[in-house]
PDB file of N, CA and C in Angstrom:
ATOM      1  N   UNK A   1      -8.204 -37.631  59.742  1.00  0.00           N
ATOM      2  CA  UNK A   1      -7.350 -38.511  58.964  1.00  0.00           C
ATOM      3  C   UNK A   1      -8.211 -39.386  58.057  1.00  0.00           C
ATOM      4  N   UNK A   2      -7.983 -39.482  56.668  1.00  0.00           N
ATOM      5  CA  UNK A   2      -8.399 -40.591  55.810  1.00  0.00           C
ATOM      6  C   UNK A   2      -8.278 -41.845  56.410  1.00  0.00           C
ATOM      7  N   UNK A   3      -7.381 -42.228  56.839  1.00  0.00           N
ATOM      8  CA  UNK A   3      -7.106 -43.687  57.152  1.00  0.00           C
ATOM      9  C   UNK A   3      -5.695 -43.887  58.159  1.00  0.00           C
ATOM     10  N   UNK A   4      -5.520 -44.894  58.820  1.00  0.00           N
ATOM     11  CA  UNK A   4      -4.655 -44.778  59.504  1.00  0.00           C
ATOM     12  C   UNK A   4      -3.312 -45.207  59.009  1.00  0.00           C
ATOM     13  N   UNK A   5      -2.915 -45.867  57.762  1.00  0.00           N
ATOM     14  CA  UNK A   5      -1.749 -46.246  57.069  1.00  0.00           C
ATOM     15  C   UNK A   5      -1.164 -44.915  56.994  1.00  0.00           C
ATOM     16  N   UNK A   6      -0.334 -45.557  57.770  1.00  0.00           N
ATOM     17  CA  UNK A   6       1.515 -44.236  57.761  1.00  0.00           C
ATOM     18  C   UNK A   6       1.670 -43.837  56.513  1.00  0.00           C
ATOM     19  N   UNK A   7       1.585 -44.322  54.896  1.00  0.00           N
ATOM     20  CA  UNK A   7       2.154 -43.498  54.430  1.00  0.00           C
ATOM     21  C   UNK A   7       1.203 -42.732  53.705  1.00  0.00           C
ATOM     22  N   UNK A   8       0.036 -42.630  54.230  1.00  0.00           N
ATOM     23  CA  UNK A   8      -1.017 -41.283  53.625  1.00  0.00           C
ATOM     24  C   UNK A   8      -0.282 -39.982  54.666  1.00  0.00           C
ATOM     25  N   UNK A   9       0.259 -39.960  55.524  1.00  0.00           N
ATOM     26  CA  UNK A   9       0.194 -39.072  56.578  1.00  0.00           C
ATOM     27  C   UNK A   9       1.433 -37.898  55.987  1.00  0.00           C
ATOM     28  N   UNK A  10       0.776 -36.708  55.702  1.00  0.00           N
ATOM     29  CA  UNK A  10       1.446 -35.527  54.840  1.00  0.00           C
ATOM     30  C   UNK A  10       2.072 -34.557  55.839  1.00  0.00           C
ATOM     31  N   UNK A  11       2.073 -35.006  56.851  1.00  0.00           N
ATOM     32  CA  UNK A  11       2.897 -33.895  57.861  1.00  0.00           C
ATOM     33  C   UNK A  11       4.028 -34.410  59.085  1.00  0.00           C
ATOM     34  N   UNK A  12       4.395 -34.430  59.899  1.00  0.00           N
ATOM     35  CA  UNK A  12       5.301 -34.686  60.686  1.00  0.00           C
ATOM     36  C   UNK A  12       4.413 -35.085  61.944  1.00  0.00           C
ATOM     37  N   UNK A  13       3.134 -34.275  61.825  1.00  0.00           N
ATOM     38  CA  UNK A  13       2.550 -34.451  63.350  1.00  0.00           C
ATOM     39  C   UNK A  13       1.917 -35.980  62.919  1.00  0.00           C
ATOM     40  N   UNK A  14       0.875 -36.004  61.700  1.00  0.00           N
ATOM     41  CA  UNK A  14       0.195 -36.942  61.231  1.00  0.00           C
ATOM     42  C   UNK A  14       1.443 -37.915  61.447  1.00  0.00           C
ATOM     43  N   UNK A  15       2.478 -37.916  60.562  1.00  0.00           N
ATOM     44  CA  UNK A  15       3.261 -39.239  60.651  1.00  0.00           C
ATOM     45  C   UNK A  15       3.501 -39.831  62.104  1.00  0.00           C
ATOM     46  N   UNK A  16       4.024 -38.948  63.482  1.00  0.00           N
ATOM     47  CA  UNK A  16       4.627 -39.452  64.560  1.00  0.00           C
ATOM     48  C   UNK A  16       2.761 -39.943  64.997  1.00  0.00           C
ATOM     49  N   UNK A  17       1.269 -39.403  64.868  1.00  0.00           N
ATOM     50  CA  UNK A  17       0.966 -39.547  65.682  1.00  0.00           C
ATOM     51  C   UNK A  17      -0.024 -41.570  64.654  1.00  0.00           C
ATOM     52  N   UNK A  18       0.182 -41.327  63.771  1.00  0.00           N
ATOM     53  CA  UNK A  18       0.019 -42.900  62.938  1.00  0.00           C
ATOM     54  C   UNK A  18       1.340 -43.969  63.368  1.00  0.00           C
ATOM     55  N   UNK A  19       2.271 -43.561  63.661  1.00  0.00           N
ATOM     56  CA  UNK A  19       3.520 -44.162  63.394  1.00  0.00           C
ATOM     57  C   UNK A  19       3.393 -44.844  64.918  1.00  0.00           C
ATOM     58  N   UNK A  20       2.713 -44.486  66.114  1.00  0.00           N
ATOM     59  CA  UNK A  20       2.661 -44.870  67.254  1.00  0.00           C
ATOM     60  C   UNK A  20       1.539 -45.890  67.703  1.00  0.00           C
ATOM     61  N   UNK A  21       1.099 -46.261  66.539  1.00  0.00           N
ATOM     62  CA  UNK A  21      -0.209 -47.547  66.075  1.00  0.00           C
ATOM     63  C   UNK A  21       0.455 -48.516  65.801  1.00  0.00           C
ATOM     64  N   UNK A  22       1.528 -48.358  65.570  1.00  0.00           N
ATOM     65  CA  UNK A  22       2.347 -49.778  64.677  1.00  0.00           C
ATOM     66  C   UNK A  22       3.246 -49.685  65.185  1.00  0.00           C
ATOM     67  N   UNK A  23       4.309 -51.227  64.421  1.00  0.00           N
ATOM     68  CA  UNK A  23       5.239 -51.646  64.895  1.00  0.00           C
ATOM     69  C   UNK A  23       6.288 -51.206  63.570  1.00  0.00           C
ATOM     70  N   UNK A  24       7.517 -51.326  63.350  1.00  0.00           N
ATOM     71  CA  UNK A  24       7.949 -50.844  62.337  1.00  0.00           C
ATOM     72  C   UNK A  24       8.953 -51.520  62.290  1.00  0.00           C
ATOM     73  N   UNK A  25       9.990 -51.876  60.902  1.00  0.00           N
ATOM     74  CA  UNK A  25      11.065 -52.887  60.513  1.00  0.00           C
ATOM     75  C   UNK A  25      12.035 -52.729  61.705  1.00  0.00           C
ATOM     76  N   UNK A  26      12.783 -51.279  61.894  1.00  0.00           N
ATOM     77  CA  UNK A  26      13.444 -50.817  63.140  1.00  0.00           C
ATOM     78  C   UNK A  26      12.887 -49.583  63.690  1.00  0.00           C
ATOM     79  N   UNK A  27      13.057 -49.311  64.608  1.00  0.00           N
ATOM     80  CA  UNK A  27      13.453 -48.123  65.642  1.00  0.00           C
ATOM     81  C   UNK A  27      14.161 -47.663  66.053  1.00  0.00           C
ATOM     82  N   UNK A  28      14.005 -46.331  66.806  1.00  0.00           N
ATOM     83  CA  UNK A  28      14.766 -45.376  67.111  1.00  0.00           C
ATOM     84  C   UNK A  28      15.156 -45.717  68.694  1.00  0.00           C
ATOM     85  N   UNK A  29      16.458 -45.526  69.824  1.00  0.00           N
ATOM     86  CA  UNK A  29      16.094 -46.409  70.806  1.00  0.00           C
ATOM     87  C   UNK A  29      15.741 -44.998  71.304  1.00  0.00           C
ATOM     88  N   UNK A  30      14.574 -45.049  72.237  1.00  0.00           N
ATOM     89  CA  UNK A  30      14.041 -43.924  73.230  1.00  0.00           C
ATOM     90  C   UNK A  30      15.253 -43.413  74.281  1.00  0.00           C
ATOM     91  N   UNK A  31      16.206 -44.201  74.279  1.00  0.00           N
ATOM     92  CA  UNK A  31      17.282 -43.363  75.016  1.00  0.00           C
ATOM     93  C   UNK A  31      18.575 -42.451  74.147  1.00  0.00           C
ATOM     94  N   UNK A  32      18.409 -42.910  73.494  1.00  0.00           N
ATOM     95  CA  UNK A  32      19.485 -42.533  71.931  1.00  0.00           C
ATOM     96  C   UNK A  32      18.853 -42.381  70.765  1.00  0.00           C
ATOM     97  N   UNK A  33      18.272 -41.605  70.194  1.00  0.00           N
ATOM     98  CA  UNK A  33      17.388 -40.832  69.187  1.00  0.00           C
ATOM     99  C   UNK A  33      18.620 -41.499  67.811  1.00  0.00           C
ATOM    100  N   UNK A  34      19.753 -41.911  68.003  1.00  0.00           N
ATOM    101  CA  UNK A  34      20.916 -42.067  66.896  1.00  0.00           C
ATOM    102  C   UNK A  34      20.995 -43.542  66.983  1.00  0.00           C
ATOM    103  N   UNK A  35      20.587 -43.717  67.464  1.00  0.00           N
ATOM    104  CA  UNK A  35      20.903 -45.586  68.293  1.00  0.00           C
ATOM    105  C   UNK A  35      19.800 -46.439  67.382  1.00  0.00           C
ATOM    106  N   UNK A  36      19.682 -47.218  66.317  1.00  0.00           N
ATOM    107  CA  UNK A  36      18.395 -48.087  65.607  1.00  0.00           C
ATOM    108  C   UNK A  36      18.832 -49.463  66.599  1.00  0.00           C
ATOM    109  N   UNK A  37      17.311 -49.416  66.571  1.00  0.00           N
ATOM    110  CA  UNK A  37      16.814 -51.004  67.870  1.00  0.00           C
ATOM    111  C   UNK A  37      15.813 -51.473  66.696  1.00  0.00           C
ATOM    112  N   UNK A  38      15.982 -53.282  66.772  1.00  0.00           N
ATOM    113  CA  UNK A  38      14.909 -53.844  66.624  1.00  0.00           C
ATOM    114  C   UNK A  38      14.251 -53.342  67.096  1.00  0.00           C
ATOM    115  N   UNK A  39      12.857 -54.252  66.384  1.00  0.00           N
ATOM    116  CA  UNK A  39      11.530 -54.222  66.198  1.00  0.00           C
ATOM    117  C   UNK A  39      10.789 -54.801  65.251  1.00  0.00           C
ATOM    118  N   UNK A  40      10.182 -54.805  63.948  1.00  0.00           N
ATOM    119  CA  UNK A  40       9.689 -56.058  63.496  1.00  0.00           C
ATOM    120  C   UNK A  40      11.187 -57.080  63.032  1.00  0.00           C
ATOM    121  N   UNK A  41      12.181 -56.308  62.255  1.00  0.00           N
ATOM    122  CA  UNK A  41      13.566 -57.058  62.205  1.00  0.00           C
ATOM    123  C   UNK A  41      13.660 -57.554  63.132  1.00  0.00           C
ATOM    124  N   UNK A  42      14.582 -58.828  63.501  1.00  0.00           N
ATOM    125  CA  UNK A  42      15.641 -58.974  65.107  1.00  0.00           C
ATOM    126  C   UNK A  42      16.799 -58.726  64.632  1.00  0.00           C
ATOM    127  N   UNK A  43      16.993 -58.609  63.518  1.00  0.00           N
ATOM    128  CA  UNK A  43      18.439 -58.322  63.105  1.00  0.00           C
ATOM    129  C   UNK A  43      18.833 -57.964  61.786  1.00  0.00           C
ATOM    130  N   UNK A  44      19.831 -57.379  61.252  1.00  0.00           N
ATOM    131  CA  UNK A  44      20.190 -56.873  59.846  1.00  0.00           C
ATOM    132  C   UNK A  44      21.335 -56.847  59.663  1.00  0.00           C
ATOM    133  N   UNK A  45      21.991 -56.845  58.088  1.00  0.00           N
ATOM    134  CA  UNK A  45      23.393 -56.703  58.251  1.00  0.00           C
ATOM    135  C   UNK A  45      23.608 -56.048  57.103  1.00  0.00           C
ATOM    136  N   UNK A  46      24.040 -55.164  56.974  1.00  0.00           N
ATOM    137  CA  UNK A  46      24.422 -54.372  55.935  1.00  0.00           C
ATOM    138  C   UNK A  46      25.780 -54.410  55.095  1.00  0.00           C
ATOM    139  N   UNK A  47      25.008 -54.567  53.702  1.00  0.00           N
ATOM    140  CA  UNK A  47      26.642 -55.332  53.091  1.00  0.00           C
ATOM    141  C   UNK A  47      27.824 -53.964  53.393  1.00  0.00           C
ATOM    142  N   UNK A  48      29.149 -54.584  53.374  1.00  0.00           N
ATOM    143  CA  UNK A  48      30.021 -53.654  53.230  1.00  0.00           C
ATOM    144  C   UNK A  48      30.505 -52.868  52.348  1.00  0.00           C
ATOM    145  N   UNK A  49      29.470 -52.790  51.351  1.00  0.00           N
ATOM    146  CA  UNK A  49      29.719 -51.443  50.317  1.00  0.00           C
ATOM    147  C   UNK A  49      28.609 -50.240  50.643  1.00  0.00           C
ATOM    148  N   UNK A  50      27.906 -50.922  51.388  1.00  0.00           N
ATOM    149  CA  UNK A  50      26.765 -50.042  52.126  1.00  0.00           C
ATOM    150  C   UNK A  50      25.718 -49.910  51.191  1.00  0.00           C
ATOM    151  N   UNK A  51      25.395 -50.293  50.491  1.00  0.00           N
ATOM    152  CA  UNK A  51      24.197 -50.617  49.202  1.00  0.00           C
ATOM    153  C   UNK A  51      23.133 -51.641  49.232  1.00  0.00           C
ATOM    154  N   UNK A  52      23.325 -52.479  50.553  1.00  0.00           N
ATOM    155  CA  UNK A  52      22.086 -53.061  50.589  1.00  0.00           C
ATOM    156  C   UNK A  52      22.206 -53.797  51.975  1.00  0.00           C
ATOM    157  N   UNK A  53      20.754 -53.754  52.811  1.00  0.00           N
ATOM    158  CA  UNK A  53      20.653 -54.084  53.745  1.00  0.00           C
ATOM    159  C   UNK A  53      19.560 -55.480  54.011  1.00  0.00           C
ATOM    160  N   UNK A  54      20.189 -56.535  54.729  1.00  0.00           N
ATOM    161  CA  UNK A  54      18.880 -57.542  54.701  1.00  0.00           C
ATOM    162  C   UNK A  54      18.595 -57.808  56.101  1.00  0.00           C
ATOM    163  N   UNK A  55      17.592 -57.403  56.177  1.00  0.00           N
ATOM    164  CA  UNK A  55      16.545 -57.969  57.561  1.00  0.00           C
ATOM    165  C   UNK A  55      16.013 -59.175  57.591  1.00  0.00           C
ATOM    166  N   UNK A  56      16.147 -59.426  59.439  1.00  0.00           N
ATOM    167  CA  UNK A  56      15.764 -60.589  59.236  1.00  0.00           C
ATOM    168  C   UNK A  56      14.406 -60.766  60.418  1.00  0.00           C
ATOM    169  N   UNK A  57      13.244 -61.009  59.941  1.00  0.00           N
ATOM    170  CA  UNK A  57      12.217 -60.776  61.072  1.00  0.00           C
ATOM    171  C   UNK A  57      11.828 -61.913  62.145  1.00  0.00           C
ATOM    172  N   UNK A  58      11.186 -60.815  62.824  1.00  0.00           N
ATOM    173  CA  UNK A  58      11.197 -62.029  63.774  1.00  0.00           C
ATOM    174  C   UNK A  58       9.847 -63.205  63.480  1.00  0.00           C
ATOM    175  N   UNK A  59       9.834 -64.541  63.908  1.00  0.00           N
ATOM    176  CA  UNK A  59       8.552 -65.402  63.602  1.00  0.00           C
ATOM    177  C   UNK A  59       7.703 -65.259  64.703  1.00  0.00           C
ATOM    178  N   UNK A  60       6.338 -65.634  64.098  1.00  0.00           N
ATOM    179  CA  UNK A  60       5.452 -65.880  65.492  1.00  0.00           C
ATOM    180  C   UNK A  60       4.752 -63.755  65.897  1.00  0.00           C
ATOM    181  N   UNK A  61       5.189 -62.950  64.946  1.00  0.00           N
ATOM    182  CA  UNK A  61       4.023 -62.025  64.925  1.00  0.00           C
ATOM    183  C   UNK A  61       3.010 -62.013  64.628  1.00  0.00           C
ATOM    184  N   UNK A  62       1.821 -61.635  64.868  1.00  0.00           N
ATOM    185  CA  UNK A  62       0.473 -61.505  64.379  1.00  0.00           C
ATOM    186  C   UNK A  62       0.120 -60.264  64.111  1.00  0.00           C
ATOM    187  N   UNK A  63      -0.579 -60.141  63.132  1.00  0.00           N
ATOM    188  CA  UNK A  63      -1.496 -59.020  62.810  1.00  0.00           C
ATOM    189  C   UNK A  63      -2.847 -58.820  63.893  1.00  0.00           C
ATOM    190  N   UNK A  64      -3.567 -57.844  63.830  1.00  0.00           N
ATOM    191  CA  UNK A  64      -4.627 -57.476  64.968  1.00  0.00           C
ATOM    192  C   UNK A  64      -5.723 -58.837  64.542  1.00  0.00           C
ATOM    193  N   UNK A  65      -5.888 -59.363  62.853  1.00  0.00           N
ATOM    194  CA  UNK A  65      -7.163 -60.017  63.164  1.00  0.00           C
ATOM    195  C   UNK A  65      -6.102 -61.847  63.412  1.00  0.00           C
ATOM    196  N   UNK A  66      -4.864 -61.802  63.939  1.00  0.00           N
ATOM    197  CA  UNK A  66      -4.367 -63.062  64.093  1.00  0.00           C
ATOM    198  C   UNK A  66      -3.996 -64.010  62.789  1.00  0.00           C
ATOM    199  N   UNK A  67      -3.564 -63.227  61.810  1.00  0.00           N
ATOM    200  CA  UNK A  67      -2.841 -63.704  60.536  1.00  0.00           C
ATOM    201  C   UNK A  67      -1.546 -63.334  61.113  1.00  0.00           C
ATOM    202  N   UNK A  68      -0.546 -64.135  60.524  1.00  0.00           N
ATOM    203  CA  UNK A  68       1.467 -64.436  60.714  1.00  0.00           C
ATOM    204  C   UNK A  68       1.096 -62.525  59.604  1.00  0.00           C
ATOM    205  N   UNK A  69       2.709 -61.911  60.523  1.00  0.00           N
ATOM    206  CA  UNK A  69       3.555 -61.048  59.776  1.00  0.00           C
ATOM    207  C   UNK A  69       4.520 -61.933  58.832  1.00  0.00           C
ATOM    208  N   UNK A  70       4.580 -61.619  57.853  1.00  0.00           N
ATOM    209  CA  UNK A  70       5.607 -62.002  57.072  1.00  0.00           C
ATOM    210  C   UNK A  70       6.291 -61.074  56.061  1.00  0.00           C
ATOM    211  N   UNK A  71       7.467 -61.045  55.481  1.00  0.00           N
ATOM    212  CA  UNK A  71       8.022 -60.182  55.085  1.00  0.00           C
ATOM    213  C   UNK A  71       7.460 -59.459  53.590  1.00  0.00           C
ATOM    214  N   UNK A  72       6.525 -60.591  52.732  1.00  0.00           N
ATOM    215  CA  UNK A  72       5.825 -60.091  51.994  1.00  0.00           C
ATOM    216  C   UNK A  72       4.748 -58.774  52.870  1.00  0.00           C
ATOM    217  N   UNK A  73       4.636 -58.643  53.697  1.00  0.00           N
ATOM    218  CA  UNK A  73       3.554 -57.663  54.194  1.00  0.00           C
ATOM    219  C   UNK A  73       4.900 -56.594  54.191  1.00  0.00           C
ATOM    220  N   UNK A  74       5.812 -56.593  54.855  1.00  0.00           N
ATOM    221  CA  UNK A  74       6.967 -55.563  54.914  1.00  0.00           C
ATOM    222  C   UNK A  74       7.323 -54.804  53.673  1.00  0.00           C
ATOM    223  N   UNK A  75       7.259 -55.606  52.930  1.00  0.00           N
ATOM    224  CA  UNK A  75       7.692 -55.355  51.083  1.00  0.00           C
ATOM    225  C   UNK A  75       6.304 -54.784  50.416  1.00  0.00           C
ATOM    226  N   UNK A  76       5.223 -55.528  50.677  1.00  0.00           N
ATOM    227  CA  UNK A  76       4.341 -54.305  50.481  1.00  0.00           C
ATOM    228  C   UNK A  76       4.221 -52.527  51.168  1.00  0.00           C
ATOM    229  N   UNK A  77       4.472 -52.642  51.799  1.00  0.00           N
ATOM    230  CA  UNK A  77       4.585 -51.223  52.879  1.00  0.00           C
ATOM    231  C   UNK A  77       5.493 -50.190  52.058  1.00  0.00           C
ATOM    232  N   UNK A  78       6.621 -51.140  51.924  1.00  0.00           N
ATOM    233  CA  UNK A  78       8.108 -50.237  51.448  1.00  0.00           C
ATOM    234  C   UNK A  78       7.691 -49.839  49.969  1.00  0.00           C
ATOM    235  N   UNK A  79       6.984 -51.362  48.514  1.00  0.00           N
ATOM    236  CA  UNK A  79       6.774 -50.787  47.532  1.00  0.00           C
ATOM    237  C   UNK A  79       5.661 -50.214  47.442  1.00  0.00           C
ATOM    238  N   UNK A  80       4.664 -49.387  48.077  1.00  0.00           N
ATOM    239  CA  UNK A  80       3.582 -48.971  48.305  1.00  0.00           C
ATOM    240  C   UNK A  80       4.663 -47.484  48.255  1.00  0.00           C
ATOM    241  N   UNK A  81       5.184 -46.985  49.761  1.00  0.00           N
ATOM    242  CA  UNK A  81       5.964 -45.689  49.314  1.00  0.00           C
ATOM    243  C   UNK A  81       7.293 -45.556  48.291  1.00  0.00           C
ATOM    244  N   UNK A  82       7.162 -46.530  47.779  1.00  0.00           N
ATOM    245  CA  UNK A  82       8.419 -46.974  46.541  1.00  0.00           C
ATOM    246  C   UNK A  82       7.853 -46.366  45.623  1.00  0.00           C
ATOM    247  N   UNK A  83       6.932 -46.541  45.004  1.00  0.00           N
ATOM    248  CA  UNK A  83       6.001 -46.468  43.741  1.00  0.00           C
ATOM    249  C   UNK A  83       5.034 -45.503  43.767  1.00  0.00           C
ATOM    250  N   UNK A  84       4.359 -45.197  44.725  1.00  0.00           N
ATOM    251  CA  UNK A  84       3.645 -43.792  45.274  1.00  0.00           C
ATOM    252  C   UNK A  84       1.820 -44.778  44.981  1.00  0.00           C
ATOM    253  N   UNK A  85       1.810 -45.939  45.002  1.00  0.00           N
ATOM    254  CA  UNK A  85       0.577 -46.161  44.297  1.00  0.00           C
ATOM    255  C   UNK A  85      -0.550 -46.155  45.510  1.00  0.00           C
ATOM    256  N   UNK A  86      -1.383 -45.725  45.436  1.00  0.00           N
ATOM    257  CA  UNK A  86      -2.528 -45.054  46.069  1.00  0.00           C
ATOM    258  C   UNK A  86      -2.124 -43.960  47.327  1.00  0.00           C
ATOM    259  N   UNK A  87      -0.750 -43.471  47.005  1.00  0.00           N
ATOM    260  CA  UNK A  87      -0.525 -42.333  48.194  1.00  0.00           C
ATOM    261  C   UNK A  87      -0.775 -40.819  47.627  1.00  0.00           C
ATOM    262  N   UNK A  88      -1.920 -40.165  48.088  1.00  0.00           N
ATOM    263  CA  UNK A  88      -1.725 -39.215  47.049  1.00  0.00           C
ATOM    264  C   UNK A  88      -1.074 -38.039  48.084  1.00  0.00           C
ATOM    265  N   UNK A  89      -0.329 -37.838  49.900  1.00  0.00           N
ATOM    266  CA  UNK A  89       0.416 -37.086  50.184  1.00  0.00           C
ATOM    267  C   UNK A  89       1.627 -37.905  50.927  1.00  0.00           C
ATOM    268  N   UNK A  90       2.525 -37.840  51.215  1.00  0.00           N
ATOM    269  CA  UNK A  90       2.930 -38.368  52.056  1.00  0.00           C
ATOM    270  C   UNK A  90       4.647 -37.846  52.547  1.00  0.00           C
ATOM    271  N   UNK A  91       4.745 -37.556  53.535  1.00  0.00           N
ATOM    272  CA  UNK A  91       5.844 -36.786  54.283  1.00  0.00           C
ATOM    273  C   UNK A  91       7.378 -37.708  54.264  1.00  0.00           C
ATOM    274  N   UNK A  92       6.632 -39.159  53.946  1.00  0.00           N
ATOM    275  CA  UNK A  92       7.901 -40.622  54.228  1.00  0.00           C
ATOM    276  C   UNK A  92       8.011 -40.550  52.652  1.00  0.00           C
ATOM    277  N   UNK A  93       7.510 -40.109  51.401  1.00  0.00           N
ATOM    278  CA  UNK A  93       7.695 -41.086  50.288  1.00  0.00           C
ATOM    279  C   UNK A  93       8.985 -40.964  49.930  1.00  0.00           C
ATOM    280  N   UNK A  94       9.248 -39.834  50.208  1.00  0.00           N
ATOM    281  CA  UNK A  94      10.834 -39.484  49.222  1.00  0.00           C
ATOM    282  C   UNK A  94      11.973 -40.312  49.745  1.00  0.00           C
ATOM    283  N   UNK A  95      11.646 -40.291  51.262  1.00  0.00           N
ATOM    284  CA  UNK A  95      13.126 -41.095  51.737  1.00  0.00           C
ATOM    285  C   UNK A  95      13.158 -42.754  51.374  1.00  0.00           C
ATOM    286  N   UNK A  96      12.193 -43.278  50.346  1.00  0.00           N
ATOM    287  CA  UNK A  96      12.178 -44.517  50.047  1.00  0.00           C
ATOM    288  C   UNK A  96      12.108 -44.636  47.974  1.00  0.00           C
ATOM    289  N   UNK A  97      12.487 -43.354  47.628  1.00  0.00           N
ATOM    290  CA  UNK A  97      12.211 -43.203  46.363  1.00  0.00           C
ATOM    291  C   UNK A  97      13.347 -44.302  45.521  1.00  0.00           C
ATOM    292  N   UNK A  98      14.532 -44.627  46.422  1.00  0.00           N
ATOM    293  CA  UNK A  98      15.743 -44.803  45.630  1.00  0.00           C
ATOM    294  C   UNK A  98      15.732 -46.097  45.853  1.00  0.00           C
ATOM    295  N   UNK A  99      15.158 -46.941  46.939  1.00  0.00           N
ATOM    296  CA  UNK A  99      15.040 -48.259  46.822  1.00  0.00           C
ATOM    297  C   UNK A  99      14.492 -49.148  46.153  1.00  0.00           C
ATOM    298  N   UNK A 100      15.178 -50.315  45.791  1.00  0.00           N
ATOM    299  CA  UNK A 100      15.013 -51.545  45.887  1.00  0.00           C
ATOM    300  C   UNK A 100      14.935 -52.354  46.146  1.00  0.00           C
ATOM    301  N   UNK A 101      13.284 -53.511  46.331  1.00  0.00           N
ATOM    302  CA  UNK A 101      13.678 -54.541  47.171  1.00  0.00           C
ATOM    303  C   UNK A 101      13.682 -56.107  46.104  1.00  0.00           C
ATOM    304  N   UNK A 102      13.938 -56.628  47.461  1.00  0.00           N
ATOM    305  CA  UNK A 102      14.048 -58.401  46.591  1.00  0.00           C
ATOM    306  C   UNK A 102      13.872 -58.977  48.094  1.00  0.00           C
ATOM    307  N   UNK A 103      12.896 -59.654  48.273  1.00  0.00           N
ATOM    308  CA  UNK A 103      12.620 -60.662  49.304  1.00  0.00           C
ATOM    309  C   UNK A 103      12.503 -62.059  48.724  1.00  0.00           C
ATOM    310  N   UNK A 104      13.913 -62.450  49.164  1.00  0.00           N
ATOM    311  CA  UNK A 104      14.515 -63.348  49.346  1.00  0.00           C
ATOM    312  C   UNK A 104      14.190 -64.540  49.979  1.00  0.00           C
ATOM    313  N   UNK A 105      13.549 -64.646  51.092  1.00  0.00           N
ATOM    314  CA  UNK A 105      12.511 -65.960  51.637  1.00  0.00           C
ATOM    315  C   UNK A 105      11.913 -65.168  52.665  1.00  0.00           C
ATOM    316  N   UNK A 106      10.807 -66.467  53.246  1.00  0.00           N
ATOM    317  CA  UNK A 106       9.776 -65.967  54.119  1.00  0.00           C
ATOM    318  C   UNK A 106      10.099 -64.915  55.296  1.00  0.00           C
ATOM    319  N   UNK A 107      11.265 -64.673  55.634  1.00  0.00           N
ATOM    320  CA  UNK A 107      11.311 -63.820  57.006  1.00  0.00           C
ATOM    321  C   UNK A 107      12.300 -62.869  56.956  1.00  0.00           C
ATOM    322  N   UNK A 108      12.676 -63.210  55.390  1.00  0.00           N
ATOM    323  CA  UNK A 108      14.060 -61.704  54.990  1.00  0.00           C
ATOM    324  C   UNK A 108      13.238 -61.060  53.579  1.00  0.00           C
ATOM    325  N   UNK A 109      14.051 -59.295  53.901  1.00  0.00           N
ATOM    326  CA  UNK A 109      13.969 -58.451  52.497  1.00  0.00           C
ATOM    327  C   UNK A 109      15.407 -57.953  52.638  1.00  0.00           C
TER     328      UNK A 109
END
């Protein structure tokens, strides 16, 4: 592997076996593969035209060297496979091609 950021990872194996290093906006629940569980979100609500979703994260995460998660780090991640900029394969980009974000304050996108 080049590097361990999820969205260099050009295959299905690469993605699940990067994707198990990190924490991610939501999850899948391990008992219900259909079921999304928090995880960096605690919560979301999706407007009722179904066109846009806002998360809301949780406070008090850290990164490995002990810097705050904040949602600017989330919004980088997403416009990183938004925009394709320094991904030159990646198995996740397409399912994020159509979004848009707007982060809205420190702990929502």
């Amino acid at each position: 592997m080049e590097h361990a950021n999820s969205w260099g990872a050009s295959t299905g194996a690469a993605t699940r076996l990067r994707s198990a290093t990190m924490n991610h906006i939501v999850n899948t629940s391990p008992y219900d593969n259909t079921a999304i569980i928090p995880d960096l979100a605690k919560s979301w609500d999706q407007a009722e035209d179904g066109t846009s979703i806002t998360f809301n994260f949780h406070e008090g995460v850290k990164w490995h060297n002990g810097e705050d998660f904040t949602c600017k780090d989330a919004r980088f991640t997403l416009e990183t496979w938004i925009t394709g900029n320094g991904i030159t394969a990646s198995a996740q980009k397409a399912n994020f091609s159509f979004i848009d974000l707007d982060a809205t304050e420190c702990w929502m996108i």
